[in-house]
PDB file of N, CA and C in Angstrom:
ATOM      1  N   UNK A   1     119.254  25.931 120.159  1.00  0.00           N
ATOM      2  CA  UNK A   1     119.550  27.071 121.014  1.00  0.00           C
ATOM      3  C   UNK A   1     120.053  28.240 120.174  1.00  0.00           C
ATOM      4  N   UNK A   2     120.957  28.157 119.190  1.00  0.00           N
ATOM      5  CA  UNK A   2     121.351  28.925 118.450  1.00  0.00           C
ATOM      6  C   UNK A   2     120.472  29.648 117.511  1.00  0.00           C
ATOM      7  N   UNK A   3     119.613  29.063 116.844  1.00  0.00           N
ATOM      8  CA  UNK A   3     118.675  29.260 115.978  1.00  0.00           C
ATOM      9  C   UNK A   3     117.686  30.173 117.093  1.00  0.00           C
ATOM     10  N   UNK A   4     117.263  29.690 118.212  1.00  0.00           N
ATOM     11  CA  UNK A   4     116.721  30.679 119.228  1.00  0.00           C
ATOM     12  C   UNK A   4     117.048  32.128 119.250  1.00  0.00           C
ATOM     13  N   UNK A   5     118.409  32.049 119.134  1.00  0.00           N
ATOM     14  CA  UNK A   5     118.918  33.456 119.780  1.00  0.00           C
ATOM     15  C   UNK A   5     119.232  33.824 118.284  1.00  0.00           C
ATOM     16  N   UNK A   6     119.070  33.350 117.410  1.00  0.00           N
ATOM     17  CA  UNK A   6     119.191  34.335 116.013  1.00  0.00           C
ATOM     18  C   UNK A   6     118.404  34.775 115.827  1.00  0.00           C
ATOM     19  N   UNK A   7     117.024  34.087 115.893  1.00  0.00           N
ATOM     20  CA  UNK A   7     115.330  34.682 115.660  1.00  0.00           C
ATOM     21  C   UNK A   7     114.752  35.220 116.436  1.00  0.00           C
ATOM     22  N   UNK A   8     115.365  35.523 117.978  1.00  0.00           N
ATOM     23  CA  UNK A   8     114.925  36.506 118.537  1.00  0.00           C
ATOM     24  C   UNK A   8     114.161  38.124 118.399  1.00  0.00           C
ATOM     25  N   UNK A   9     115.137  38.279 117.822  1.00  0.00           N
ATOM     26  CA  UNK A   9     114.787  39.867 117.592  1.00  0.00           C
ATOM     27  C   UNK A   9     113.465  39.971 116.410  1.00  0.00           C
ATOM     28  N   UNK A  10     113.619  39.389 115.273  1.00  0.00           N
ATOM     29  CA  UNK A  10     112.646  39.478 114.391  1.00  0.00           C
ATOM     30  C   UNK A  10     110.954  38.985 114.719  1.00  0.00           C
ATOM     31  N   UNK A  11     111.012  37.448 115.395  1.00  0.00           N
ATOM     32  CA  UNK A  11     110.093  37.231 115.872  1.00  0.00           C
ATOM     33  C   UNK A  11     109.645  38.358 117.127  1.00  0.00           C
ATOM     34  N   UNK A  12     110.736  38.697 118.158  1.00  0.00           N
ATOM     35  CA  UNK A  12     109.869  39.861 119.047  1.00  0.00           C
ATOM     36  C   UNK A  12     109.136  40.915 118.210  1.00  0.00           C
ATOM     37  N   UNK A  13     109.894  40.967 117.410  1.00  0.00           N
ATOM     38  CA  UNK A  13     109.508  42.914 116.622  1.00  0.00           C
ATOM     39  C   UNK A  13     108.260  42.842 115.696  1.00  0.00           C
ATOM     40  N   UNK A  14     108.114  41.522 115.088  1.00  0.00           N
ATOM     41  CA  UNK A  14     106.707  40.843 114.751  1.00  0.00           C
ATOM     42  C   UNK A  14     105.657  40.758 115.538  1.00  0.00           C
ATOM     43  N   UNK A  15     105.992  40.195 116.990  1.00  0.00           N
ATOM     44  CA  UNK A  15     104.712  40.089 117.839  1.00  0.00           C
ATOM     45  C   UNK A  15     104.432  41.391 118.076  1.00  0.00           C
ATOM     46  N   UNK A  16     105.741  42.065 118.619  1.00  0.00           N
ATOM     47  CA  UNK A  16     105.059  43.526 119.118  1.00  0.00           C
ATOM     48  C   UNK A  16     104.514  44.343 118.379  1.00  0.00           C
ATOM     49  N   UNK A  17     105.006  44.418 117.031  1.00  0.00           N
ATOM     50  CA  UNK A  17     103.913  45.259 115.595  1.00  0.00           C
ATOM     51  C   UNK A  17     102.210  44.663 116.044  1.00  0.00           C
ATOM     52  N   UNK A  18     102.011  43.023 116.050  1.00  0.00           N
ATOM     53  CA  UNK A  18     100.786  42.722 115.897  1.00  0.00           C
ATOM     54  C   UNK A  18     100.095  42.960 116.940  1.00  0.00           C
ATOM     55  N   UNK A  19     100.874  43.465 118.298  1.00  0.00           N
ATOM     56  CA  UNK A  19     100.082  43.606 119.691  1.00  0.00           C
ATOM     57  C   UNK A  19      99.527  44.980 119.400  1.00  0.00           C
ATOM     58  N   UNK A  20     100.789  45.478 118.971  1.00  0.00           N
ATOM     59  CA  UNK A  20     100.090  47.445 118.666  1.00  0.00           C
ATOM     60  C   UNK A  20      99.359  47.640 117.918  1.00  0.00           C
ATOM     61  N   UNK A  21      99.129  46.588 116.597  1.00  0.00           N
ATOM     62  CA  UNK A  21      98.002  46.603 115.834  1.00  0.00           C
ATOM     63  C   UNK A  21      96.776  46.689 116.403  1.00  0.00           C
ATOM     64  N   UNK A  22      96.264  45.766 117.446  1.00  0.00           N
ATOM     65  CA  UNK A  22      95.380  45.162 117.961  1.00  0.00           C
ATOM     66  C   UNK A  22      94.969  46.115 119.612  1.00  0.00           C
ATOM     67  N   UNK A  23      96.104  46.719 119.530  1.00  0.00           N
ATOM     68  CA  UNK A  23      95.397  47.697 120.624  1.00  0.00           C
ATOM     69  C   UNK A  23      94.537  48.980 120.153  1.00  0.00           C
ATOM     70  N   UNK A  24      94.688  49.565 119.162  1.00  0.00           N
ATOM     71  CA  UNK A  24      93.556  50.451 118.264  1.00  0.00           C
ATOM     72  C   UNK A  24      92.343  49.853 118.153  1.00  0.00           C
ATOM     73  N   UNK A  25      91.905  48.324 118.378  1.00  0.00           N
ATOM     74  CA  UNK A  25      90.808  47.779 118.505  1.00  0.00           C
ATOM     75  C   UNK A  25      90.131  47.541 120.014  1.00  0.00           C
ATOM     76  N   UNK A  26      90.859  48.073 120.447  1.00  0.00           N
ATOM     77  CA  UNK A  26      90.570  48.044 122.292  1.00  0.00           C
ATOM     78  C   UNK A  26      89.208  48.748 122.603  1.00  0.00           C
ATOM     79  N   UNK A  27      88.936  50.327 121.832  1.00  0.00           N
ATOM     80  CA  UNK A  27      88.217  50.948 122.037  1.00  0.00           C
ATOM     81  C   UNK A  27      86.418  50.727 122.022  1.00  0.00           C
ATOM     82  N   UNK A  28      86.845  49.708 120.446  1.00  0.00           N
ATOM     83  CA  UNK A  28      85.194  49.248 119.762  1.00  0.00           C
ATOM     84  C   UNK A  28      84.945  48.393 120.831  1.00  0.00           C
ATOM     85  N   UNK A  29      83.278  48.609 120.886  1.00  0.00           N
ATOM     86  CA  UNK A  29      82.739  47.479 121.765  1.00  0.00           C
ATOM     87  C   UNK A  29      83.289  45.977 121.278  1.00  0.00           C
ATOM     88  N   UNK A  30      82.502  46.182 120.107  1.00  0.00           N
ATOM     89  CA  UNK A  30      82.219  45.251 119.302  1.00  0.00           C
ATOM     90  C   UNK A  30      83.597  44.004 119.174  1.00  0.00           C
ATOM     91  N   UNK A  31      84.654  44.875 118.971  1.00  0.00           N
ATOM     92  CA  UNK A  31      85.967  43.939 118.726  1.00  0.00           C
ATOM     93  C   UNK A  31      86.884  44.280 119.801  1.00  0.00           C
ATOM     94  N   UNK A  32      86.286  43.814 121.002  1.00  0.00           N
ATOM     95  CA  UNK A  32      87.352  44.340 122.386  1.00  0.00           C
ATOM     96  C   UNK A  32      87.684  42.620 122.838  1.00  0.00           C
ATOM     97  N   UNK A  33      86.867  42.071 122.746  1.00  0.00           N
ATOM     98  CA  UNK A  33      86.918  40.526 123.078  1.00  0.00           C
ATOM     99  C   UNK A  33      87.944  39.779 122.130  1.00  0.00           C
ATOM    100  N   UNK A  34      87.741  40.311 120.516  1.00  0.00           N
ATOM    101  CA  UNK A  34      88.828  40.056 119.886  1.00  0.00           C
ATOM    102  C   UNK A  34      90.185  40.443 119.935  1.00  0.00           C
ATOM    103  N   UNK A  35      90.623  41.925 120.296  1.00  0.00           N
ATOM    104  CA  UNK A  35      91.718  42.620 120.562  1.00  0.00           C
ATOM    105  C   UNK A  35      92.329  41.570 121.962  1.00  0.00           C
ATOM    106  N   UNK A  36      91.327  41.797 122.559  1.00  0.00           N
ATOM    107  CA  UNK A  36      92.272  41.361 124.254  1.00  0.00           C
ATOM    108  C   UNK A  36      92.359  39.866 123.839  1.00  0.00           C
ATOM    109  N   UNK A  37      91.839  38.693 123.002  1.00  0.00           N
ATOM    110  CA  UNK A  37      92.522  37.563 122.611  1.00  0.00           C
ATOM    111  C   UNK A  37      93.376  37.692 121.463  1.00  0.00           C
ATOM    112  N   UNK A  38      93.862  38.462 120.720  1.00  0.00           N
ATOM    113  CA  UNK A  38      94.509  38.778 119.826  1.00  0.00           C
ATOM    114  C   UNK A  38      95.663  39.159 120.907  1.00  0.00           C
ATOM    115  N   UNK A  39      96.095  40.387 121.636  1.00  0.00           N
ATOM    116  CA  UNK A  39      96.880  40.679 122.260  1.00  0.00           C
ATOM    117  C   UNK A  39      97.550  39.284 123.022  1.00  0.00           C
ATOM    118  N   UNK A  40      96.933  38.539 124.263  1.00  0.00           N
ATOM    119  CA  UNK A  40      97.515  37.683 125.090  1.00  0.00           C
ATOM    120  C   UNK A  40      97.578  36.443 123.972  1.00  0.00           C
ATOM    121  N   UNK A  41      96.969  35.916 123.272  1.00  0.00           N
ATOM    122  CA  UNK A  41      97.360  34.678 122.156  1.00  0.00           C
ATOM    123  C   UNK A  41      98.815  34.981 121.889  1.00  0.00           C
ATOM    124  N   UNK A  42      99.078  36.621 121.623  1.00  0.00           N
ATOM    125  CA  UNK A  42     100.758  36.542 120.623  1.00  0.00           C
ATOM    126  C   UNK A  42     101.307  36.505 121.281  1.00  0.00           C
ATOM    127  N   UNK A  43     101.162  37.504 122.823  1.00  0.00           N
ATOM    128  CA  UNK A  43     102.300  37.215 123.888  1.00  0.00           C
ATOM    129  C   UNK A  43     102.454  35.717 124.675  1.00  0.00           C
ATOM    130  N   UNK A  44     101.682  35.220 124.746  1.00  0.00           N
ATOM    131  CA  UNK A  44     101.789  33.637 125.085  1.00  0.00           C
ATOM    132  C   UNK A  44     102.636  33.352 124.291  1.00  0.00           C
ATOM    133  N   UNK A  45     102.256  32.774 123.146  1.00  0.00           N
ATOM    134  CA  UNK A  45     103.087  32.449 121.703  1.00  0.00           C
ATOM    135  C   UNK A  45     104.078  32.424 121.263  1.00  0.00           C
ATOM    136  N   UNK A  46     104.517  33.839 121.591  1.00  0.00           N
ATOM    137  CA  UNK A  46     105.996  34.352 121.818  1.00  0.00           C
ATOM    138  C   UNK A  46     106.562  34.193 122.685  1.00  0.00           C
ATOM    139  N   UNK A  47     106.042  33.717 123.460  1.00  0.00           N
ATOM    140  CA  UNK A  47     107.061  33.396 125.020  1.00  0.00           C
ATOM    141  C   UNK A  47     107.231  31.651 125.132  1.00  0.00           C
ATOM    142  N   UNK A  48     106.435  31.078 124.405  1.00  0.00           N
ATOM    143  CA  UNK A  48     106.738  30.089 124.088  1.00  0.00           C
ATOM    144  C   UNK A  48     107.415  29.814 123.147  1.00  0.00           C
ATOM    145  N   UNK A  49     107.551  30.479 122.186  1.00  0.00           N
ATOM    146  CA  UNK A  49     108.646  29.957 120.954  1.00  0.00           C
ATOM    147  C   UNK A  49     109.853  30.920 121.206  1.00  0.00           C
ATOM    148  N   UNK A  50     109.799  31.720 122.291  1.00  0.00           N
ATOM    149  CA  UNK A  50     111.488  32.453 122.341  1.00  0.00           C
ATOM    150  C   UNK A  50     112.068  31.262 124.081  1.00  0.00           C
ATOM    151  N   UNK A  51     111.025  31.168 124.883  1.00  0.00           N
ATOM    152  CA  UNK A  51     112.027  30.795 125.952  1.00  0.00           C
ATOM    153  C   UNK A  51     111.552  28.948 126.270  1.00  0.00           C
ATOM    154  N   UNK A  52     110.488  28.825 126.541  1.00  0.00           N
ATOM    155  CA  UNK A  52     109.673  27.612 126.623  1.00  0.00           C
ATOM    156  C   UNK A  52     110.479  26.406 126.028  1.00  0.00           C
ATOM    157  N   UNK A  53     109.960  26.213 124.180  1.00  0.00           N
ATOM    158  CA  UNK A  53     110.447  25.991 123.752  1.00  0.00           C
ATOM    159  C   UNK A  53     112.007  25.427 123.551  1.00  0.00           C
ATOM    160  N   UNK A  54     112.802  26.312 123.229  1.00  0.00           N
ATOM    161  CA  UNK A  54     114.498  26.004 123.516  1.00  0.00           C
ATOM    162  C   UNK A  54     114.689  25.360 124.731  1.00  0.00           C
ATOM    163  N   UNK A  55     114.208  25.825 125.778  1.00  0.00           N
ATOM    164  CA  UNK A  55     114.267  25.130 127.124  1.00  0.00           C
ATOM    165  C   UNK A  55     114.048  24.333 127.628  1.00  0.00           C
ATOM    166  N   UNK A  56     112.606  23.546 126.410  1.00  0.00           N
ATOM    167  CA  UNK A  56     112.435  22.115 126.806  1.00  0.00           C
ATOM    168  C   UNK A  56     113.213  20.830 125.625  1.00  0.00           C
ATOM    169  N   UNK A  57     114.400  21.742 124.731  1.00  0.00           N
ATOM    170  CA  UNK A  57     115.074  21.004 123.441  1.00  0.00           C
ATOM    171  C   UNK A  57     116.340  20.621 124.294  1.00  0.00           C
ATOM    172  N   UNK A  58     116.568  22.104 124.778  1.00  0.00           N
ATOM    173  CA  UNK A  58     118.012  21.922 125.696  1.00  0.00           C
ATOM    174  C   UNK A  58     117.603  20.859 127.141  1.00  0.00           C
ATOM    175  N   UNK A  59     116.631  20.688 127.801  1.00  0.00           N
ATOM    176  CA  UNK A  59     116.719  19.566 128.605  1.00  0.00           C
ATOM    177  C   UNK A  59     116.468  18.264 128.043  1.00  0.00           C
ATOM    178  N   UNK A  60     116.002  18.038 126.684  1.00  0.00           N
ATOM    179  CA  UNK A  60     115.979  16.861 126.629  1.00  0.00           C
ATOM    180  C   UNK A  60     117.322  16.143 125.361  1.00  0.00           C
ATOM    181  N   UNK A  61     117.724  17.449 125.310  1.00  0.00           N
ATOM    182  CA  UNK A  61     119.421  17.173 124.576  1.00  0.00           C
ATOM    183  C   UNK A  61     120.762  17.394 125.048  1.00  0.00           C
ATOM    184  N   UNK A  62     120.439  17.429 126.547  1.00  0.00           N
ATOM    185  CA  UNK A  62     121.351  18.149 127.156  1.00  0.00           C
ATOM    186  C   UNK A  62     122.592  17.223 127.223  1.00  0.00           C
ATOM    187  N   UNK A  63     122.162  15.877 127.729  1.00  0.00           N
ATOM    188  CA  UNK A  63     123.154  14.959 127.484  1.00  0.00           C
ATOM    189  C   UNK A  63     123.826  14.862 126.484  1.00  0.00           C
ATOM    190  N   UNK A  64     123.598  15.010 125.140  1.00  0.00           N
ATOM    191  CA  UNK A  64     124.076  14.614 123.832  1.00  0.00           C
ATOM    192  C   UNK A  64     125.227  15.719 124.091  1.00  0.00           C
ATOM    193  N   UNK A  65     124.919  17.304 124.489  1.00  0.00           N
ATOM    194  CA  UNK A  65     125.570  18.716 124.765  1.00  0.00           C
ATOM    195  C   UNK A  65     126.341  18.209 125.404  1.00  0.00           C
ATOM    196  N   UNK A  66     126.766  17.731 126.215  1.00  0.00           N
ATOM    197  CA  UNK A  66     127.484  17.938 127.373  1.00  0.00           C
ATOM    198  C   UNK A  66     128.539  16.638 127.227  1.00  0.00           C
ATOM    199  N   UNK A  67     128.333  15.491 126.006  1.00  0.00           N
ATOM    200  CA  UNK A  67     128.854  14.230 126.160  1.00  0.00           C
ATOM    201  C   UNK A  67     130.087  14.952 124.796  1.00  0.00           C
ATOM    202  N   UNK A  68     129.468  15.528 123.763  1.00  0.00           N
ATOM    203  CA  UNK A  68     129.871  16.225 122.582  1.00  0.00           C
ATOM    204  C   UNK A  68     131.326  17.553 122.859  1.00  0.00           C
ATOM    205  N   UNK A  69     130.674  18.386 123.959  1.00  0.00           N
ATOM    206  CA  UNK A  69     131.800  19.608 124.339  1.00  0.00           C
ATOM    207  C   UNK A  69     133.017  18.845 125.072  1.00  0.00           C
ATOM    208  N   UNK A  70     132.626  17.530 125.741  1.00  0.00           N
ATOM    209  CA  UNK A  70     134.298  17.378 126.547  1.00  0.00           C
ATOM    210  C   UNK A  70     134.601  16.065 125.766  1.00  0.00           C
TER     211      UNK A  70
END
């Protein structure tokens, strides 16, 4: 959980550089199929390794959490 909320910010500011990259490719015919899977691949991605993720560590460690704090 901790490690989550430290890498937050860097991993967001990473995806969002590579989304804005990939929207200048929106225009070409040619690489529009690539842009729009380039775009939703990182935001998936990222939403899985910022909230998903932690959320399925913390339910399946939750006991250990909760036996440890009292």
């Amino acid at each position: 959980m901790q490690s989550a909320a430290v890498r937050a910010q860097p991993i967001a500011l990473t995806a969002l550089a590579a989304m804005i990259g990939a929207f200048f490719i929106l225009d070409d015919p040619i690489f529009n199929g690539l842009a729009v899977a380039l775009i939703f691949g990182i935001l998936v991605s990222t939403l899985l390794t910022l909230v998903v993720i932690p959320v399925l560590y913390y339910a399946a460690y939750r006991r250990r959490y909760e036996s440890s704090a009292t």
